[in-house]
Protein backbone atom coordinates (compact mmCIF):
# COMPACT_ATOMS: atom_id res chain seq x y z
CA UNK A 1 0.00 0.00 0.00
CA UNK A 2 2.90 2.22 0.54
CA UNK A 3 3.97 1.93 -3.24
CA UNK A 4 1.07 3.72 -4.55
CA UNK A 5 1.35 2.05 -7.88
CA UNK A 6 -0.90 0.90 -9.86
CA UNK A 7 -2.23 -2.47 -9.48
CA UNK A 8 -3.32 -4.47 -12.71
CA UNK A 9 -5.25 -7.15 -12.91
CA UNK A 10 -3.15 -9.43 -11.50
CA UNK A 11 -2.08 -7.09 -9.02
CA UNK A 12 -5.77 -6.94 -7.57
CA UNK A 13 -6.14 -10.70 -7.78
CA UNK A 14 -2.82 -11.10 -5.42
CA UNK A 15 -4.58 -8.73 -3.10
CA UNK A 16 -7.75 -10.07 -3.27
CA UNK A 17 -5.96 -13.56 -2.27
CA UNK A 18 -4.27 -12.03 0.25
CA UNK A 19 -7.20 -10.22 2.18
CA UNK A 20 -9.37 -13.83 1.81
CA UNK A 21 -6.62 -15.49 3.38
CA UNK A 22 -6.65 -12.70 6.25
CA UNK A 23 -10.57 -13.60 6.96
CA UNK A 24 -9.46 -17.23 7.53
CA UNK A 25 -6.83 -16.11 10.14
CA UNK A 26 -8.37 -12.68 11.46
CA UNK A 27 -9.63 -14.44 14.69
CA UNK A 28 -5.78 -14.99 15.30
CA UNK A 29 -5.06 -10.99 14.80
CA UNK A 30 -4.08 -8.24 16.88
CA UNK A 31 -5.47 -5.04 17.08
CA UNK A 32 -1.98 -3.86 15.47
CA UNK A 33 -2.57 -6.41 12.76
CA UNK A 34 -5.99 -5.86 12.01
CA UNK A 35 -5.30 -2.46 11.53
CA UNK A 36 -2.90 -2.44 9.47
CA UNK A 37 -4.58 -4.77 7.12
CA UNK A 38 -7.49 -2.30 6.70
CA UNK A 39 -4.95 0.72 6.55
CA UNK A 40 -3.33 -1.19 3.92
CA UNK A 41 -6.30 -2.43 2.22
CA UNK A 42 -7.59 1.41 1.83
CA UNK A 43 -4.44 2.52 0.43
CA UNK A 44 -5.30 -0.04 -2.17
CA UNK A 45 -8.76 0.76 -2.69
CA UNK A 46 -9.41 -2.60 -2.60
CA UNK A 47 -12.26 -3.67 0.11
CA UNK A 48 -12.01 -7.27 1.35
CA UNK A 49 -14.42 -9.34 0.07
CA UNK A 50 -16.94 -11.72 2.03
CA UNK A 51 -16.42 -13.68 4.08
CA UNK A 52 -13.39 -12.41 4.97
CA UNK A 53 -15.31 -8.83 5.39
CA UNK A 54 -17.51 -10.54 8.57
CA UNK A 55 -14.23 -12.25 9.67
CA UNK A 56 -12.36 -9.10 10.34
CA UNK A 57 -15.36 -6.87 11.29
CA UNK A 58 -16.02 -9.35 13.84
CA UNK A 59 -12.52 -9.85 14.98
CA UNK A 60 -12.11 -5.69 15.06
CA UNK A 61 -15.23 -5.79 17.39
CA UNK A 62 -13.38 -8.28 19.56
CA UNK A 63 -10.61 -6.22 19.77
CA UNK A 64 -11.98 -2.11 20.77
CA UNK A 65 -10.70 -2.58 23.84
CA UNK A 66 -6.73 -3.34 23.17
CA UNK A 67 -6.78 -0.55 20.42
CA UNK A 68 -4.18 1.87 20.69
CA UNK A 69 -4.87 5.45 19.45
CA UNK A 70 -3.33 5.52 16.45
CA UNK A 71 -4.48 1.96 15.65
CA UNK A 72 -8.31 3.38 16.27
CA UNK A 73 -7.64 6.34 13.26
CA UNK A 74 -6.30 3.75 10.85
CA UNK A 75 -9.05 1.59 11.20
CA UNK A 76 -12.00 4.26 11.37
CA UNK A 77 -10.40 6.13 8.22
CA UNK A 78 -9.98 2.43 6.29
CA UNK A 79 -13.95 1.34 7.05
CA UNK A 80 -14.48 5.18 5.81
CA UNK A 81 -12.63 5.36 2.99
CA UNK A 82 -13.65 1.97 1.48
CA UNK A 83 -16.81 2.58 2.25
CA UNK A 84 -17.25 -0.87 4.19
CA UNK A 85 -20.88 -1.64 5.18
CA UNK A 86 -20.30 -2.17 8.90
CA UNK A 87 -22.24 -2.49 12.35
CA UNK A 88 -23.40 0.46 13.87
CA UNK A 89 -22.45 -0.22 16.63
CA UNK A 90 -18.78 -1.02 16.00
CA UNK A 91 -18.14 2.77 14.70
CA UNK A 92 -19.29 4.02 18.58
CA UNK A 93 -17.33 1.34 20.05
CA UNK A 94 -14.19 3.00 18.97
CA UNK A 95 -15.25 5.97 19.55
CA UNK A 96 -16.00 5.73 22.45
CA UNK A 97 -12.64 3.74 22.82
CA UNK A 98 -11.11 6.95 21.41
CA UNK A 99 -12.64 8.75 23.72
CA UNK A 100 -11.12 7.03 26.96
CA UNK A 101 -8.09 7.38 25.54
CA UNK A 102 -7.98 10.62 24.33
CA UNK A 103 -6.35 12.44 27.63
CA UNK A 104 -3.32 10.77 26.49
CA UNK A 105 -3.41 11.36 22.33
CA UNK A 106 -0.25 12.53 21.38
CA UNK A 107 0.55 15.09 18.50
CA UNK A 108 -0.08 12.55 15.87
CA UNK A 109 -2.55 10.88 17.49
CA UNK A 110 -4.90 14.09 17.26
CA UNK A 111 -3.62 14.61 13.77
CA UNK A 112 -4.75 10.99 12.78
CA UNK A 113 -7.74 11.36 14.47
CA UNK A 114 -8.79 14.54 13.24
CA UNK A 115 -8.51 13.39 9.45
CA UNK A 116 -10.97 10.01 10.34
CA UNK A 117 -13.36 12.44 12.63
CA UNK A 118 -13.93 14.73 9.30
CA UNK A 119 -15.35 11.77 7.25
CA UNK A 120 -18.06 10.80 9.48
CA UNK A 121 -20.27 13.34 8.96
CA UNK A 122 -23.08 12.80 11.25
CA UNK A 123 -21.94 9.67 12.99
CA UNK A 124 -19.40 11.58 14.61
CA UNK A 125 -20.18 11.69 18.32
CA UNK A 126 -20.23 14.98 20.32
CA UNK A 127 -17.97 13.43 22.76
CA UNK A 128 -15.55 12.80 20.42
CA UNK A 129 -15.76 15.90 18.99
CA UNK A 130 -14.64 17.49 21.92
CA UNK A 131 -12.40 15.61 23.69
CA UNK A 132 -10.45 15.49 20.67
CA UNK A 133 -10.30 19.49 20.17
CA UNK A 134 -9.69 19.88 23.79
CA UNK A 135 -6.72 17.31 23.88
CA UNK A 136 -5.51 19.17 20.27
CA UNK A 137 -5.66 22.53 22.21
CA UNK A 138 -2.97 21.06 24.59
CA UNK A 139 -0.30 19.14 21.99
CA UNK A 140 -1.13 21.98 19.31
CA UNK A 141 2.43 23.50 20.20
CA UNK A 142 3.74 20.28 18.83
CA UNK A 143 1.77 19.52 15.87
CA UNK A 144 4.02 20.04 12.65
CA UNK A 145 3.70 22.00 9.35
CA UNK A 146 1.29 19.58 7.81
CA UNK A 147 -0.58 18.51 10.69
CA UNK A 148 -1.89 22.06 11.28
CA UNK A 149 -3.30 22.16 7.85
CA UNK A 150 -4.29 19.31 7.95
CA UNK A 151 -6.33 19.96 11.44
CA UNK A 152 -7.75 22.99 10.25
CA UNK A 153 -9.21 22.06 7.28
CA UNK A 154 -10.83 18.51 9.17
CA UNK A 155 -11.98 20.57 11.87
CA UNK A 156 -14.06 22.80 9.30
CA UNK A 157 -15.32 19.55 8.11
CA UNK A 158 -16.46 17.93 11.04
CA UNK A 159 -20.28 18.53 12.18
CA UNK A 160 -19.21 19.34 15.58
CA UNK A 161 -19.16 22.59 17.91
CA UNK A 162 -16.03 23.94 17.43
CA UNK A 163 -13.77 25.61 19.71
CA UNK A 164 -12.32 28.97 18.79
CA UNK A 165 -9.73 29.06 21.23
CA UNK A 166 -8.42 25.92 19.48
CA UNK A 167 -8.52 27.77 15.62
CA UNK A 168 -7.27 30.29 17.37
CA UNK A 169 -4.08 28.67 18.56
CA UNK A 170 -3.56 26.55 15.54
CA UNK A 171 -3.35 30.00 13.28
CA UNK A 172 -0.68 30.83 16.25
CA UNK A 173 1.28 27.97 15.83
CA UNK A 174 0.83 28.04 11.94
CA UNK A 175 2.44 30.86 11.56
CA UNK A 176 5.59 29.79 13.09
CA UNK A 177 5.48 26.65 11.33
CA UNK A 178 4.34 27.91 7.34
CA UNK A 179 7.71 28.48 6.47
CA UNK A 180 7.55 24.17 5.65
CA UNK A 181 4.25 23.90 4.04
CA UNK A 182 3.76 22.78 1.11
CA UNK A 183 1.59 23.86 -1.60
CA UNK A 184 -1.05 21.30 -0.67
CA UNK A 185 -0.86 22.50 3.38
CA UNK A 186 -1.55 26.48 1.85
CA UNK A 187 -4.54 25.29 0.08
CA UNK A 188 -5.39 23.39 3.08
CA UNK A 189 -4.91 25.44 5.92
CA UNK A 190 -6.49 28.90 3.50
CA UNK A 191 -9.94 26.24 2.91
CA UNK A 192 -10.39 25.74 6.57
CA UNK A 193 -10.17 28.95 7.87
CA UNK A 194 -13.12 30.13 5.02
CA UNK A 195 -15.15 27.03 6.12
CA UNK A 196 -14.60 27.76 9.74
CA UNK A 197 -15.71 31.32 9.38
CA UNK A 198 -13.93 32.69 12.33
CA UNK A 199 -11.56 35.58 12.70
CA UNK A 200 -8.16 35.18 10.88
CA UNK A 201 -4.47 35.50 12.19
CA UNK A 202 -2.92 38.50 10.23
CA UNK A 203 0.59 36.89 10.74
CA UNK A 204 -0.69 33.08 9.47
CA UNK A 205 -2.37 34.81 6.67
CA UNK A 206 0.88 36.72 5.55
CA UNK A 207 2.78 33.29 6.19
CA UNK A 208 0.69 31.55 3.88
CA UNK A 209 1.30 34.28 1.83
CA UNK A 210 5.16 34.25 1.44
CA UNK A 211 5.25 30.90 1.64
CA UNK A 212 2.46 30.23 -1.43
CA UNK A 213 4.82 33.19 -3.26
CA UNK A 214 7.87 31.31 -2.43
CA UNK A 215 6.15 27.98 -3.53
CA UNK A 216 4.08 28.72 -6.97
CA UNK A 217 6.41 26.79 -9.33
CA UNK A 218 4.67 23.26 -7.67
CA UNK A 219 1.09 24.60 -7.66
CA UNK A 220 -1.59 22.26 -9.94
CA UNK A 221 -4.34 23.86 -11.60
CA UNK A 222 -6.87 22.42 -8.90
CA UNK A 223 -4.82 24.33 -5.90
CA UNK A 224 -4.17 27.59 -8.30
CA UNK A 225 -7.80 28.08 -8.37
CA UNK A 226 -8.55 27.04 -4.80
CA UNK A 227 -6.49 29.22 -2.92
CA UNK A 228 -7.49 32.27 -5.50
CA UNK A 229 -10.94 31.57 -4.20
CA UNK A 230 -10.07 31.10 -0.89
CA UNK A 231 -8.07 34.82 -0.75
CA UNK A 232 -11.45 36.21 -2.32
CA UNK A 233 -13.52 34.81 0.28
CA UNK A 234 -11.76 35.69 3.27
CA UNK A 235 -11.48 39.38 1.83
CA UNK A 236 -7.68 38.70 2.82
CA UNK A 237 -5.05 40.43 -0.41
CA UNK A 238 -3.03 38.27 -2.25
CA UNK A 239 -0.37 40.67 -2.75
CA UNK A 240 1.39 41.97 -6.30
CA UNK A 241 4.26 39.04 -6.00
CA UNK A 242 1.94 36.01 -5.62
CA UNK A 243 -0.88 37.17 -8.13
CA UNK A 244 1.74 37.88 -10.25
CA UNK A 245 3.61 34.56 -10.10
CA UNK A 246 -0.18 32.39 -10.02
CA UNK A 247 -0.88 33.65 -13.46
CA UNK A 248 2.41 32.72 -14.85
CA UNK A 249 2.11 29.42 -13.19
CA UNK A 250 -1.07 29.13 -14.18
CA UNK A 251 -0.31 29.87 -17.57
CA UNK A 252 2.29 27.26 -17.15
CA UNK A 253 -0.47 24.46 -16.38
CA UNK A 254 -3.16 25.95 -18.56
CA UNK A 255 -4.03 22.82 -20.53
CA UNK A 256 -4.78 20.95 -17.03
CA UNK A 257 -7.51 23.37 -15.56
CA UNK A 258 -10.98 21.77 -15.51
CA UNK A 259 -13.66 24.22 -16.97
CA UNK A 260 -14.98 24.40 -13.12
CA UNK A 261 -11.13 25.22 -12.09
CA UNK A 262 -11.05 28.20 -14.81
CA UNK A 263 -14.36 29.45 -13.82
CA UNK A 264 -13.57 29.69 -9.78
CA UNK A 265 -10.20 30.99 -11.03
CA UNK A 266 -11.58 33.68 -12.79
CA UNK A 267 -14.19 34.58 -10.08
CA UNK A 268 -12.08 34.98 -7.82
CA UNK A 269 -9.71 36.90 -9.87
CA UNK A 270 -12.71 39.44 -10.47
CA UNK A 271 -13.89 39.85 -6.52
CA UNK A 272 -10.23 40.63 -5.78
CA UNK A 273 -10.04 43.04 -8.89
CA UNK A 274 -6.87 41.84 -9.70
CA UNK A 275 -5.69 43.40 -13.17
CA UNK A 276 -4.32 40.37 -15.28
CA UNK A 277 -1.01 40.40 -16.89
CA UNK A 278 -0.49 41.21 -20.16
CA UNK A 279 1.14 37.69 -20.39
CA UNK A 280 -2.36 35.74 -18.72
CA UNK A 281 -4.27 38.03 -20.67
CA UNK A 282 -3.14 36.80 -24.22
CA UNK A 283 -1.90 33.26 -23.14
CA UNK A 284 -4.72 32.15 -20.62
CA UNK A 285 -7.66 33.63 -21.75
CA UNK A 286 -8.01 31.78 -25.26
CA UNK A 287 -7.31 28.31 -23.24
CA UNK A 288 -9.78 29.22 -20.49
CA UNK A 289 -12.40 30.31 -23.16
CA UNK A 290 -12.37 27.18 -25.06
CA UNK A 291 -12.31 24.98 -21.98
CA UNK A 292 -15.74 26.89 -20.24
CA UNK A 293 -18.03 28.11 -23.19
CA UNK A 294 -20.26 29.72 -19.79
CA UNK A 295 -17.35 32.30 -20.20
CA UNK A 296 -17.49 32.58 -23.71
CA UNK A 297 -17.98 36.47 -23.34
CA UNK A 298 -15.27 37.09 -21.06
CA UNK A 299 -15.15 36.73 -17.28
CA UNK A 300 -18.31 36.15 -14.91
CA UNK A 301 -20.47 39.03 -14.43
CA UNK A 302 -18.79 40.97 -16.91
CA UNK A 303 -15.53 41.59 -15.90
CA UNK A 304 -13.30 41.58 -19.05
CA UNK A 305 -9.73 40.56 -19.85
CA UNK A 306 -8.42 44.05 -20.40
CA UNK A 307 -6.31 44.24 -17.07
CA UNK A 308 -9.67 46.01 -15.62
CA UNK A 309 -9.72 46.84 -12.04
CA UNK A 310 -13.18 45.54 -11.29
CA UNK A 311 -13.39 45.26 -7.70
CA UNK A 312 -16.69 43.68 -6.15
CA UNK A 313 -18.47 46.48 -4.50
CA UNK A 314 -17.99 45.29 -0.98
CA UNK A 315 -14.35 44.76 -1.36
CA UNK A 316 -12.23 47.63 -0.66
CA UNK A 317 -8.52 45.56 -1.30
CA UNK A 318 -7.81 46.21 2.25
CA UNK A 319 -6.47 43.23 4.18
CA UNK A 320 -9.19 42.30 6.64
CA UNK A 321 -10.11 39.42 9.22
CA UNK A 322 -13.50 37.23 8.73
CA UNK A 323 -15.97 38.29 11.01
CA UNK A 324 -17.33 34.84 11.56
CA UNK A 325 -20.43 35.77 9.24
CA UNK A 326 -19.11 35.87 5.88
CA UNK A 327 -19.15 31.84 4.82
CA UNK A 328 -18.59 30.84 1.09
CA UNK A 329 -21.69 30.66 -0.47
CA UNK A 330 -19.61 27.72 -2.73
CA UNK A 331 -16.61 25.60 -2.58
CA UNK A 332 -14.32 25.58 -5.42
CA UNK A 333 -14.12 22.59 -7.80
CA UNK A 334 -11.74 19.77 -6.03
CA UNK A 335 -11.27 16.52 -8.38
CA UNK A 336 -11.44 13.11 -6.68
């Protein structure tokens, strides 16, 4: 699973073999094994198949009560991911496993835990949901460069009650550690501070911003147009140096934008009344029309490719923190 190639046909029948010979010797497994089967079997994308699916679910309800906390994330993120029809009442059994044991969640723990939390949607229990943000609150110091985007944009996800003081200091501790994220953390952190909806951290926000700038040449169409639209949501300037280096990375990746990419691209271009390089202008444009023929006459709402300052009324280009009341009214295109 830690390959991430690409299985053939053969491939998936060796795996397949290999998880039906699992559900003959699952009742023999340790929580450490049975967890990493499922981890491994979700990296795969490949489900096990009945009866080996019973065998293990059974033998995972055997074992709640020896799993470790780390052991409890892989397994609630691989039943998740795969989409594995299990028992109710396995999924509160470790959580509420996760629960008791949360007091002691380390740094990675929480991180782990965060990312299987934010798939659960309305299974999640309350509980959980706070226990976890309160033990987060106290290891947050810890947490690296990844982690804290990571946390942020799961805890926007999850249908819990949030705790500010815990966005809060994650924003504090981001900005000390945004010098090491990566292109993928920017996007990250920048989508759950919009879906949170709270007040932003001038200092993460210009972090994210130098380190974006610093970062552009590695930027896919998908986070190009992502953290344009986050910027334009959270009223927050991009600054001359990264809008300047987006479009000529953009124009770099032009062929790979989605018509959905192009379009929240070009949205948020025009709410930030950003004036387009001559270079975007004449090289992006002609791509960008033919990909999205909704743009056929130019940019949404009739902003224009003419380097145009067309600001959106209620953005002044000042650099300004989310009140908690201005939430996206839509998130940009992601591909699966």
């Amino acid at each position: 699973g830690k390959d991430n190639g690409v299985l053939g046909e053969e491939g998936q029948g060796f795996v397949n073999g290999l998880l039906l010979r699992g559900g003959e010797l699952a009742s023999s497994f340790n929580s450490r094994t049975m967890s990493a089967i499922l981890k491994s079997s979700s990296c795969l994308g490949i489900a096990p198949r009945q009866p080996s699916l019973d065998a293990m679910l059974r033998r995972a309800g055997e074992l709640v009560n020896d799993y470790a906390p780390m052991e409890i994330a892989h397994t609630l993120k691989a039943l998740l991911i795969l989409k594995i029809p299990w028992r109710p009442e396995l999924l509160r059994e470790l959580q509420i496993r996760a629960v008791a044991l949360c007091s002691g969640f380390n740094e990675m723990d929480v991180t782990e835990m965060f990312q299987a939390c934010s798939k659960m949607q309305d299974r999640l229990l309350p509980e959980l949901g706070s226990a976890l943000q309160r033990q987060a609150l106290l290891v947050a110091e810890r947490i690296n460069a990844h982690g804290v985007a990571q946390v942020l944009l799961c805890l926007s996800e999850m249908k819990t009650a949030i705790l500010r003081e815990l966005v809060e200091e994650l924003q504090r501790v981001g900005a000390k550690v945004a010098v090491r994220f990566s292109s993928k953390d920017c996007v990250s952190a920048m989508r759950g501070l919009v879906n949170l909806g709270t007040n932003t951290s001038p200092m993460f926000i210009s972090e994210i911003r130098c380190r974006a700038t610093a970062t552009t040449r590695f930027y896919t169409a998908e986070q190009i147009a992502s953290l344009m639209w986050a910027f334009a949501e959270l009223r927050e300037v991009p600054g001359a140096s990264l809008l300047e280096r987006m479009q000529t990375r953009a124009l770099e990746v032009a062929e790979t934008f989605s018509p959905d990419e192009v379009k929240t691209l070009l949205e948020a271009m025009q709410s930030m009344g950003v004036v387009l390089t001559p270079q975007f202008r004449d090289g992006f444009a002609p791509r960008s029309l033919a990909l999205s023929p909704a743009l056929s006459h130019g940019l949404p709402h009739g902003a224009r490719f003419d380097g145009t300052n067309r600001a959106a009324p209620d953005f002044d280009g000042q650099s300004r923190s989310n009140d908690g009341q201005n939430r996206p009214t839509h998130e940009p295109a992601t591909r699966a």
